[in-house]
N, C-alpha and C. Protein backbone atom coordinates (compact mmCIF):
# COMPACT_ATOMS: atom_id res chain seq x y z
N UNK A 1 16.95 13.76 7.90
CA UNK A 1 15.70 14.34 8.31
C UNK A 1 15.14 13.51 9.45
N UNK A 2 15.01 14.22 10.50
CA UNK A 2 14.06 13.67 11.46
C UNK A 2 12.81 13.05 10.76
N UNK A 3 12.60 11.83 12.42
CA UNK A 3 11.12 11.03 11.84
C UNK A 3 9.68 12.03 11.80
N UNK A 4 9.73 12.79 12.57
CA UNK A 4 8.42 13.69 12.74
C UNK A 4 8.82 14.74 11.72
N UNK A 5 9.88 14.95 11.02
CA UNK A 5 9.91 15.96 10.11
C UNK A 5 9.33 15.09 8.73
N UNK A 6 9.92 14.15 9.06
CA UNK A 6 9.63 13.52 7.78
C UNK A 6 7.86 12.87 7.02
N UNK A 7 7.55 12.55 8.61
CA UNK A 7 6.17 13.06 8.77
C UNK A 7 5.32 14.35 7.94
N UNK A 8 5.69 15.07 8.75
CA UNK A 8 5.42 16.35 8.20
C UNK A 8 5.54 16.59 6.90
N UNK A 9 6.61 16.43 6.31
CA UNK A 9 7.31 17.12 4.96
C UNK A 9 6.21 15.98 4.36
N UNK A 10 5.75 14.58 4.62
CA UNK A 10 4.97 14.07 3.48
C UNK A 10 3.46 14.52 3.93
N UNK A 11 2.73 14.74 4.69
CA UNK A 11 1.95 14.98 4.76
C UNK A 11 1.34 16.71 4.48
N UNK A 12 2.55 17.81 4.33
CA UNK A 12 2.22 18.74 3.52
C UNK A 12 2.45 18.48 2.15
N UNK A 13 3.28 17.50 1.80
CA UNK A 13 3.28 16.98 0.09
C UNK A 13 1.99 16.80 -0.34
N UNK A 14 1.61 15.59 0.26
CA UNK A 14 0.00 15.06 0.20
C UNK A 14 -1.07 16.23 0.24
N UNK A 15 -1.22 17.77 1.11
CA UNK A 15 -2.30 18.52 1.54
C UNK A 15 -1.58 19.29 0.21
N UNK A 16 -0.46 19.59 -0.37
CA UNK A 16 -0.18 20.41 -1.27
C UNK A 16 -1.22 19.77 -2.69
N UNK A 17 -0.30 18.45 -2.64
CA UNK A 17 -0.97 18.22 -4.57
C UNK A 17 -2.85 17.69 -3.94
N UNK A 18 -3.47 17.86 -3.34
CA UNK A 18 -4.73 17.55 -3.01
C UNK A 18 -5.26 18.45 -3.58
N UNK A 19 -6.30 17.87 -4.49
CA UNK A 19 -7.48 18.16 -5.39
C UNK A 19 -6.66 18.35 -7.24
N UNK A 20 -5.61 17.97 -7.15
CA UNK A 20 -5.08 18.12 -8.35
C UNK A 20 -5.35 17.25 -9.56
N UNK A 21 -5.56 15.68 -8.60
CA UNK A 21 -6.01 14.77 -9.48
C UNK A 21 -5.00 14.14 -10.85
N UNK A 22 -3.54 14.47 -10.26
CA UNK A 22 -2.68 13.64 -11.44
C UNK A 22 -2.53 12.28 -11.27
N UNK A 23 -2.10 11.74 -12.11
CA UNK A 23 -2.18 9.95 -12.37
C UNK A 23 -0.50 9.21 -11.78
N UNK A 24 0.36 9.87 -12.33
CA UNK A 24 1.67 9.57 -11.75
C UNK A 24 1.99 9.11 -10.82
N UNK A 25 2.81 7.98 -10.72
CA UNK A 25 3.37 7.38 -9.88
C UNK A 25 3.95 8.56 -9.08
N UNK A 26 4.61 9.68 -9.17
CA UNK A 26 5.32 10.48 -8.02
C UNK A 26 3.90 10.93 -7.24
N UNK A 27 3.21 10.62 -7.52
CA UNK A 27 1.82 11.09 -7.16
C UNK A 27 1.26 12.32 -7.59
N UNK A 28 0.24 12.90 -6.82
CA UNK A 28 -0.47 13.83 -7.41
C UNK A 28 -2.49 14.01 -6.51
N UNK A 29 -2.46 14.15 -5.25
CA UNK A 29 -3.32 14.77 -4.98
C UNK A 29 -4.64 13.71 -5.01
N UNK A 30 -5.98 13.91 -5.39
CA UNK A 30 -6.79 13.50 -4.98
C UNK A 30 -7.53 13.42 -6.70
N UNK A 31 -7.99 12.23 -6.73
CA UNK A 31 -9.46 11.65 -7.75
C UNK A 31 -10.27 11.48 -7.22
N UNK A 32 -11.29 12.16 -7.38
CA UNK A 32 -13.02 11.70 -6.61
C UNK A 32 -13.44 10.77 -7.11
N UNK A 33 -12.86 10.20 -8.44
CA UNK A 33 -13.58 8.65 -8.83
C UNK A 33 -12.90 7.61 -8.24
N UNK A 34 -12.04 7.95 -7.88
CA UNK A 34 -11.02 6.88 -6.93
C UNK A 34 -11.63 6.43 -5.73
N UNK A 35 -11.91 5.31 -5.65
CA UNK A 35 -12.46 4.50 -4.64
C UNK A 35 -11.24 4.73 -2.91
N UNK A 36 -9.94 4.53 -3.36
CA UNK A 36 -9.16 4.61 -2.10
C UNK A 36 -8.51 6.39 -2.06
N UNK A 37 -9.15 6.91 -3.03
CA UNK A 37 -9.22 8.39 -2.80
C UNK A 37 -10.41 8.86 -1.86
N UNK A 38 -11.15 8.08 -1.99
CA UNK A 38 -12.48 8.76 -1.20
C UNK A 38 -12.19 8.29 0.52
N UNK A 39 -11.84 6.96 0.55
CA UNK A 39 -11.95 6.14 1.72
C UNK A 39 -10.71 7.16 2.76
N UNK A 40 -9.58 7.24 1.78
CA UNK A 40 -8.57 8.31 2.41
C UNK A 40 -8.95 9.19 2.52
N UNK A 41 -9.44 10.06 2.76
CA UNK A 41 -10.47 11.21 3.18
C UNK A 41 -11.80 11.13 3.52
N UNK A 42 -12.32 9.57 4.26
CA UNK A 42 -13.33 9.32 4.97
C UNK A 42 -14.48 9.94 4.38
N UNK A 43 -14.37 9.68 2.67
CA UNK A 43 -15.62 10.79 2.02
C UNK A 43 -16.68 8.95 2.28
N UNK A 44 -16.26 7.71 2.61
CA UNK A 44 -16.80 6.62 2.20
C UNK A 44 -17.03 6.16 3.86
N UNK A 45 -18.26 6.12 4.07
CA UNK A 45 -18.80 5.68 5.93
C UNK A 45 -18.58 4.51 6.01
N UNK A 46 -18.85 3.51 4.98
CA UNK A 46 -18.60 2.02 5.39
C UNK A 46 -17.20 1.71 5.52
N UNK A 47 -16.75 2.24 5.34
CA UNK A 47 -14.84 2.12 5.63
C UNK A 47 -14.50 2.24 6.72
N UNK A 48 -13.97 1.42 7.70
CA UNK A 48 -13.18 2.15 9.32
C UNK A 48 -11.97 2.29 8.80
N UNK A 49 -11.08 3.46 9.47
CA UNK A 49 -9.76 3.35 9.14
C UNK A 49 -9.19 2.76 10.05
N UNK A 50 -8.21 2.29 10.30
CA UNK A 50 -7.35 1.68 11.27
C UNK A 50 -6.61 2.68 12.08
N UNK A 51 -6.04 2.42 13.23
CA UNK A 51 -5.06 3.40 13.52
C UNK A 51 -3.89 3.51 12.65
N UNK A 52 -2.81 4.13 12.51
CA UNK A 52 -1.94 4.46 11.22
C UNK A 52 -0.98 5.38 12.07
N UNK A 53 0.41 5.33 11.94
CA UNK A 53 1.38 5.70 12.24
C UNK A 53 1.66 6.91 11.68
N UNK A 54 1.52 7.20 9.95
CA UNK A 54 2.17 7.98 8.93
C UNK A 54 0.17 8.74 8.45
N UNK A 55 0.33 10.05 8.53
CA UNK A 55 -0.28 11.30 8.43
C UNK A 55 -0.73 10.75 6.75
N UNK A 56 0.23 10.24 6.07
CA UNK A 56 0.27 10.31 4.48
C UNK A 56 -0.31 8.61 4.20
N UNK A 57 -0.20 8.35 5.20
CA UNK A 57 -0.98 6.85 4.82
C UNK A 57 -2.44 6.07 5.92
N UNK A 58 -3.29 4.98 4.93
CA UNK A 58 -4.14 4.89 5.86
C UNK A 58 -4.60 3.29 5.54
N UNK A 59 -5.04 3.02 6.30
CA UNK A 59 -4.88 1.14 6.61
C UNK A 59 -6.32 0.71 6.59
N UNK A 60 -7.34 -0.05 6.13
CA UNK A 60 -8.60 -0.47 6.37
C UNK A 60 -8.14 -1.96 5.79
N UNK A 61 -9.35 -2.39 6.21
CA UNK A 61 -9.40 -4.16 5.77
C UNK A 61 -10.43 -4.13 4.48
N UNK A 62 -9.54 -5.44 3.66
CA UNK A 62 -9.97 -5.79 2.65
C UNK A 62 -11.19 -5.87 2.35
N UNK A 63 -12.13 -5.67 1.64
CA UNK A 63 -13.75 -6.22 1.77
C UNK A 63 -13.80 -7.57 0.98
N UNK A 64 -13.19 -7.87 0.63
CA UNK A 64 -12.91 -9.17 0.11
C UNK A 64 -11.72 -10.26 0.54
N UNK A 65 -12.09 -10.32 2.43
CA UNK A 65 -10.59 -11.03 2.24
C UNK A 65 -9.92 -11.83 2.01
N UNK A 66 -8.72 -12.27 1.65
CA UNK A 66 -8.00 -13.77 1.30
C UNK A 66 -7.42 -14.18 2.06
N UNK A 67 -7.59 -14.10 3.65
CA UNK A 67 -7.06 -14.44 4.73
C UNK A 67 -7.95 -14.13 5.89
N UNK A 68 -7.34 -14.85 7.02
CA UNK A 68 -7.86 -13.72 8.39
C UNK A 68 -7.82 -12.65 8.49
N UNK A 69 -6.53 -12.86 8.33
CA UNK A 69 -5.85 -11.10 9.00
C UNK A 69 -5.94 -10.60 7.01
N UNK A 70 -6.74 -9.34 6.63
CA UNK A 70 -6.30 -8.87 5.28
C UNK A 70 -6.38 -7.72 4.92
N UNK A 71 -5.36 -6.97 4.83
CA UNK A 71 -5.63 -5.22 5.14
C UNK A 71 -4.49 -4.66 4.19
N UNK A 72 -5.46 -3.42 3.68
CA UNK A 72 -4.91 -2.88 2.67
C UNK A 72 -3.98 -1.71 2.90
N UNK A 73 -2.98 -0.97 2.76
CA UNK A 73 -2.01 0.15 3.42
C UNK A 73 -2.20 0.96 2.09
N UNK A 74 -2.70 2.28 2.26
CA UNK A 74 -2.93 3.46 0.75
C UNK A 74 -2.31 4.50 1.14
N UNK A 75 -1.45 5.21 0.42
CA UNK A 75 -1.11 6.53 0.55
C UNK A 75 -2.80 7.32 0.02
N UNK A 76 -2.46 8.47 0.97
CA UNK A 76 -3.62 9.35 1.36
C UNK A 76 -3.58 10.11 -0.04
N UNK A 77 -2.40 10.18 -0.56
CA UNK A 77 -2.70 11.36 -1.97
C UNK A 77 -2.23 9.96 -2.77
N UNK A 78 -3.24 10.63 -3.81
CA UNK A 78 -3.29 9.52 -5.00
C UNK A 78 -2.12 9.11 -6.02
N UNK A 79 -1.54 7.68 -5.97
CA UNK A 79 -0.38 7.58 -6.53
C UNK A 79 -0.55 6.49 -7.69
N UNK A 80 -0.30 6.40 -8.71
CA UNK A 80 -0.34 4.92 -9.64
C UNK A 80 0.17 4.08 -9.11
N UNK A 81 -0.46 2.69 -9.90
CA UNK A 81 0.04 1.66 -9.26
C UNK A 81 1.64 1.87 -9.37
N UNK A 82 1.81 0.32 -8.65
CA UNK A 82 3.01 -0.10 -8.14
C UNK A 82 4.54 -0.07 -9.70
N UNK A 83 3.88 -0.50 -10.58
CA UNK A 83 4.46 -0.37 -12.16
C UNK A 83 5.08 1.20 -12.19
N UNK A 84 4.09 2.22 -11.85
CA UNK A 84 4.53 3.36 -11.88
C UNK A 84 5.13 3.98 -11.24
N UNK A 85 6.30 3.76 -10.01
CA UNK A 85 7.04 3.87 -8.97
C UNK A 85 8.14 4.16 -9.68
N UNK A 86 9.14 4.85 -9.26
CA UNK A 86 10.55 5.27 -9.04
C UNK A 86 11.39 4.98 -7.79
N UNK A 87 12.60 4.81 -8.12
CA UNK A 87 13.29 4.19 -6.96
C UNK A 87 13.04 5.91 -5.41
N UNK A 88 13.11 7.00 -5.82
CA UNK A 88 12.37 7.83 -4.98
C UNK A 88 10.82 7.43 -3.78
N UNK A 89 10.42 6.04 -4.37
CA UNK A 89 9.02 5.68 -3.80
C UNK A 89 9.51 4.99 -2.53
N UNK A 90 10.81 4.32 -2.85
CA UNK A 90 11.07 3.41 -1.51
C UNK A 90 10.72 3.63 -0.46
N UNK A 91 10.90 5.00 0.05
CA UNK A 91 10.60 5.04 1.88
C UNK A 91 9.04 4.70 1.81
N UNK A 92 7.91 5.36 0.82
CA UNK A 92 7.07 5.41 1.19
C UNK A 92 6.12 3.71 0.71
N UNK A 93 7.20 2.97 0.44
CA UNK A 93 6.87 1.13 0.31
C UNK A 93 7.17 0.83 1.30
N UNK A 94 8.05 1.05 2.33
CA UNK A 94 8.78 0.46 3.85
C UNK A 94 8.09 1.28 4.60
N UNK A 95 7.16 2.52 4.35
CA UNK A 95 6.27 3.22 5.46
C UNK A 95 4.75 1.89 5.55
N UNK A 96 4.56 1.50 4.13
CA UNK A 96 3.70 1.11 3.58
C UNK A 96 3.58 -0.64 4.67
N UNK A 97 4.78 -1.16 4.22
CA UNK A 97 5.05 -2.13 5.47
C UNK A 97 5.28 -2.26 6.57
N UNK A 98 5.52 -1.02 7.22
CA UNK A 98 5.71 -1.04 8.60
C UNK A 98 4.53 -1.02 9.10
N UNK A 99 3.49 -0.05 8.71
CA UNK A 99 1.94 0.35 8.88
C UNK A 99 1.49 -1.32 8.90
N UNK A 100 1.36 -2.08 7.91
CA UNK A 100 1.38 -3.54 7.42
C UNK A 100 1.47 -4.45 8.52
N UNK A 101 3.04 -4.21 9.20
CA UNK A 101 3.27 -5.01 10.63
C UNK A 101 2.54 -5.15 11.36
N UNK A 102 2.33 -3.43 11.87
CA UNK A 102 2.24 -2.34 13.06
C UNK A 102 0.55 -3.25 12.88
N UNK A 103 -0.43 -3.14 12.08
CA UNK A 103 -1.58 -3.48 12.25
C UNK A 103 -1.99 -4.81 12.37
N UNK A 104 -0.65 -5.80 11.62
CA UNK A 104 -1.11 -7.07 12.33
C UNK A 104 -0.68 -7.20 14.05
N UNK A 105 0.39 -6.55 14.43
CA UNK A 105 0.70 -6.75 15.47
C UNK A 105 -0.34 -6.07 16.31
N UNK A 106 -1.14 -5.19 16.33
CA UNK A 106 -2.40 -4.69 16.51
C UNK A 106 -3.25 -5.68 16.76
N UNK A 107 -3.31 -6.53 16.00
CA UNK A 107 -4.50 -7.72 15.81
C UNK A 107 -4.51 -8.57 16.21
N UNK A 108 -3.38 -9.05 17.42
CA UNK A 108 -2.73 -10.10 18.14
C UNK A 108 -2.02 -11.44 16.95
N UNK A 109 -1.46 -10.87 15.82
CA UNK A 109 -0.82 -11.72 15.37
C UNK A 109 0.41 -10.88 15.27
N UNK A 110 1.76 -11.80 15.73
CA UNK A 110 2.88 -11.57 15.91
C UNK A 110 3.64 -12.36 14.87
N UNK A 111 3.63 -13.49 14.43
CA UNK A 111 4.91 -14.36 13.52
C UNK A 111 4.72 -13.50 12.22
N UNK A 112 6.19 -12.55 12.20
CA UNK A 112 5.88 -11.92 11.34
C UNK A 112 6.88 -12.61 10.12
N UNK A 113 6.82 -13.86 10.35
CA UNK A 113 7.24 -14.68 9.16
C UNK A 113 6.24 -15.54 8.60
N UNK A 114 5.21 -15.39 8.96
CA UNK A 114 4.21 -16.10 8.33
C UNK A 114 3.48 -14.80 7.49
N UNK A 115 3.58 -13.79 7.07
CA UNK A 115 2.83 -12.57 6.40
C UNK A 115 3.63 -12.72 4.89
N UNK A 116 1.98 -12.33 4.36
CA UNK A 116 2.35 -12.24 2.76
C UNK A 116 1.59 -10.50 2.14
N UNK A 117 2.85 -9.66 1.92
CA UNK A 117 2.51 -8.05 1.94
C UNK A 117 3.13 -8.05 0.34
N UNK A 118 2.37 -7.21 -0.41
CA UNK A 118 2.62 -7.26 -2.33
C UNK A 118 1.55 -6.43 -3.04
N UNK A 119 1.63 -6.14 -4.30
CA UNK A 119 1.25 -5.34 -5.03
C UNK A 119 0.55 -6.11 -6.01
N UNK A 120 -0.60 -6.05 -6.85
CA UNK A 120 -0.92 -6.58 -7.96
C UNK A 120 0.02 -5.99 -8.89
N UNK A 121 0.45 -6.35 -9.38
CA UNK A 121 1.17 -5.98 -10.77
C UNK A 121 0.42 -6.03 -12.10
N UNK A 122 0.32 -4.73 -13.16
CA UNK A 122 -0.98 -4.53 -13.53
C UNK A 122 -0.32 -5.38 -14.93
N UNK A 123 -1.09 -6.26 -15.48
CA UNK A 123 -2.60 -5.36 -15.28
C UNK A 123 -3.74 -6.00 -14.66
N UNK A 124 -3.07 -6.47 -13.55
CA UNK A 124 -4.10 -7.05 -12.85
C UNK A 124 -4.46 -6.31 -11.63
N UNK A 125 -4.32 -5.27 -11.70
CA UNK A 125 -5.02 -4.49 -10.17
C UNK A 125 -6.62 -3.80 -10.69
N UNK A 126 -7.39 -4.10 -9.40
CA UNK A 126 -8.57 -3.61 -9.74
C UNK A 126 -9.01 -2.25 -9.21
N UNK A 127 -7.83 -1.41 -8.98
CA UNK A 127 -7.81 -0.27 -8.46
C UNK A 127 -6.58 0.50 -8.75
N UNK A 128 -6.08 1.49 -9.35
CA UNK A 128 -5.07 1.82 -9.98
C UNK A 128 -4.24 3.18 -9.11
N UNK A 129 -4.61 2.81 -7.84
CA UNK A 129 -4.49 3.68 -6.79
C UNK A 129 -3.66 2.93 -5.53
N UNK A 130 -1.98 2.88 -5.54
CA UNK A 130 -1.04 2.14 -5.09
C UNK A 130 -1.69 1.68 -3.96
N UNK A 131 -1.93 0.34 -3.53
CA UNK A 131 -2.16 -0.36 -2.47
C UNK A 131 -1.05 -1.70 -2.13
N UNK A 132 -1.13 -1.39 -0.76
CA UNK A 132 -0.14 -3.12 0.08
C UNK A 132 -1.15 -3.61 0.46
N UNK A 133 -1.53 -4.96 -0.15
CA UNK A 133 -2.24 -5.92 0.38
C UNK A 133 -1.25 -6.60 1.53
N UNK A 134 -1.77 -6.76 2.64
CA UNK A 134 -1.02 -7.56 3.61
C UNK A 134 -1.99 -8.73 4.25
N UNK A 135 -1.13 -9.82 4.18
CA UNK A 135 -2.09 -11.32 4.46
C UNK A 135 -1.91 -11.98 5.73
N UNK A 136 -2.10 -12.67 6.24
CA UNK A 136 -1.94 -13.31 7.25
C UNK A 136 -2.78 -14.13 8.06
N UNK A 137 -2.42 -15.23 8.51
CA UNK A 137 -1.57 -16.03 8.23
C UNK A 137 -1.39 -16.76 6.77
N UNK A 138 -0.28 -16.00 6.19
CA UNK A 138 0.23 -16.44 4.91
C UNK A 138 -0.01 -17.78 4.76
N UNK A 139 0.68 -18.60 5.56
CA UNK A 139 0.30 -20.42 5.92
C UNK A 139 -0.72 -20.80 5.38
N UNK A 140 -1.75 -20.05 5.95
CA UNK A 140 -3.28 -20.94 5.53
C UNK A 140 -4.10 -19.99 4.88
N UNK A 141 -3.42 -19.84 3.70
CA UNK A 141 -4.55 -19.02 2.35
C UNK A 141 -4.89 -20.27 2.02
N UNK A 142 -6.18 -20.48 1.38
CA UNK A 142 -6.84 -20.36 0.77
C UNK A 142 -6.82 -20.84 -0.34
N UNK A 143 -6.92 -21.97 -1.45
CA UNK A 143 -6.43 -22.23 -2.69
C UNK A 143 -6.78 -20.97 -3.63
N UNK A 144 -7.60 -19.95 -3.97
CA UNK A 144 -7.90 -19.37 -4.47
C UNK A 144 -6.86 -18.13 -3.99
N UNK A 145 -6.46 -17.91 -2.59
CA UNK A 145 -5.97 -16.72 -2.53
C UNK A 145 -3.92 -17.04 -2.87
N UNK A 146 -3.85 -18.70 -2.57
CA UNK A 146 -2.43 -18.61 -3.51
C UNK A 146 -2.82 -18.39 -4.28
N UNK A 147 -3.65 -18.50 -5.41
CA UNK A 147 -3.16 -18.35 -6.71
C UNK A 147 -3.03 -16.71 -6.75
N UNK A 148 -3.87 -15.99 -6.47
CA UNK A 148 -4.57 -14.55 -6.27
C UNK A 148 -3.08 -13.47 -5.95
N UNK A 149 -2.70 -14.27 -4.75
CA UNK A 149 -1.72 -13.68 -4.03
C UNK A 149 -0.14 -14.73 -4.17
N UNK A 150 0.45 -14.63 -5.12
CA UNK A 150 1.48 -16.27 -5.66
C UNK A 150 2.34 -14.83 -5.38
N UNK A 151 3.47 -15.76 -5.21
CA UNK A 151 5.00 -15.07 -5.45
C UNK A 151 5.35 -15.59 -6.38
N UNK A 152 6.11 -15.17 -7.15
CA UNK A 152 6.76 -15.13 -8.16
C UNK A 152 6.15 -14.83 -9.49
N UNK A 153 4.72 -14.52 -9.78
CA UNK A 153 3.87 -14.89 -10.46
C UNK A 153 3.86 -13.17 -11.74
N UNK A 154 3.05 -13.69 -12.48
CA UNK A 154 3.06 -12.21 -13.26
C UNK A 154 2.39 -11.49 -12.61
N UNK A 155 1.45 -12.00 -11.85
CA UNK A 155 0.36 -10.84 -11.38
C UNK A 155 0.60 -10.61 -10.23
N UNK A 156 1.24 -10.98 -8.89
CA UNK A 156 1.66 -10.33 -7.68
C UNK A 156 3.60 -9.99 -7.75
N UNK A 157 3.71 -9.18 -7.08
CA UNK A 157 4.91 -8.49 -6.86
C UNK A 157 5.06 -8.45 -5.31
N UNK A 158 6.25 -9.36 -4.51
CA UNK A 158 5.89 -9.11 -3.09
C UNK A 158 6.74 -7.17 -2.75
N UNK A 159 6.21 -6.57 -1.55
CA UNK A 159 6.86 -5.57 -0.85
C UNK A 159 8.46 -5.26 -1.25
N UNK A 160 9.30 -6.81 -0.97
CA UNK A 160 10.61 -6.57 -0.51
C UNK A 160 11.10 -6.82 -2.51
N UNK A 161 10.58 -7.35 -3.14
CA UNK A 161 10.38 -7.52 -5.03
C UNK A 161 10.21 -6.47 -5.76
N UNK A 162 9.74 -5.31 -4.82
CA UNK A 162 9.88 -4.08 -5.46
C UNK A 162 10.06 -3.50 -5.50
N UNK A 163 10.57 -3.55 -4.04
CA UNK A 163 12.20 -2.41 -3.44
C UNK A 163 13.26 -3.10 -4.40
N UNK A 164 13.47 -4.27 -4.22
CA UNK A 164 14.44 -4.57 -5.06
C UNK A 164 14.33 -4.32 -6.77
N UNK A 165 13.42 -4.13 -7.27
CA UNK A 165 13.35 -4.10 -8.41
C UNK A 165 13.55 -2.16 -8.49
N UNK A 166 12.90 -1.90 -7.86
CA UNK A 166 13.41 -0.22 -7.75
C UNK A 166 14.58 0.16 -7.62
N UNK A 167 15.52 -0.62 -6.91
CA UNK A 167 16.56 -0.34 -6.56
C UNK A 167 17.54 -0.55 -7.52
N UNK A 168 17.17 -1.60 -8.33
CA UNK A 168 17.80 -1.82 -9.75
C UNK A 168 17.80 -0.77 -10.64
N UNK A 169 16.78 -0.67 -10.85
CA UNK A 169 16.11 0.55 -11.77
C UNK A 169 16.97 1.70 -11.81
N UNK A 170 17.10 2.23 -10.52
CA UNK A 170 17.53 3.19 -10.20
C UNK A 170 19.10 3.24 -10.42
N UNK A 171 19.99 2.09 -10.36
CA UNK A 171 21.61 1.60 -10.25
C UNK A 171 21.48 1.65 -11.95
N UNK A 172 20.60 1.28 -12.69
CA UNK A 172 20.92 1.03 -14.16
C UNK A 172 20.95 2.60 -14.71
N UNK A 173 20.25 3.38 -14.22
CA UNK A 173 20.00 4.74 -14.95
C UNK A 173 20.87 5.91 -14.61
């Protein structure tokens, strides 16, 4: 599938299950109690969106951040957290990081080996509506935001930790 098809094909996915309001990780449309349901459809003014590559996804900064650079990547139709994924989710975790890059490189930060991009792993997310936290400069968090944002930890899961763990998933079944 072409890139602009592929475009397309998710962003009529997303306008299809909208207003359906299911919980599932394959997703499912729109929750009005959902905080990054509302912001994805600009129902929320204090939110800027970022510019954004992918129709089906949308980028704002943290309101709490644990870095300089700290910005969140949401699919536009409402998906469960990261726990609730299928190895089917992958493209839209590597859309999720590219957007991730694309906006630090936006921001005049380039070492894209100093970035820390991951999932709360629940049950520690305070929003149950799949988000990429992306950090930067990873280097100089914060004592509070290592702990917050740790690799290896029960409560964060990095980007490339859950492709791989999907990818398992998927080889075992």
């Amino acid at each position: 599938m072409a890139a602009g098809e592929e475009k397309e094909g998710a962003a009529a996915a997303a306008t299809a299950g909208a207003g359906e309001g299911k919980e599932a990780g394959n997703g499912g449309g729109y929750d009005g109690k959902c905080t990054f349901c509302r912001i994805a459809r600009r129902e929320e003014p204090g939110t800027v969106l970022l510019p954004c590559e992918y129709e089906d996804l949308v980028c704002f900064r943290d309101i709490r951040p644990g870095a300089r650079h700290h910005f969140l990547v949401v699919p536009v139709e409402h998906m469960g957290n990261c726990k609730t994924l299928k190895a089917e989710h992958i493209p839209v975790v590597k859309r999720m990081m590219e957007v991730g890059k694309a906006v630090l490189q936006r921001n005049n930060f380039n070492d894209l080996n100093d970035v820390r991009m991951g999932f709360h792993w629940p049950p520690f997310c305070s929003i149950s509506h799949l988000h990429l936290h992306v950090l930067a400069p990873a280097s100089q968090l914060g004592f509070l935001s290592r702990l917050v944002y740790r690799i290896n930890s029960y409560w964060f899961i990095t980007a490339e930790q859950l492709i791989e763990r999907l990818q398992t998933e998927n080889a075992a079944s």
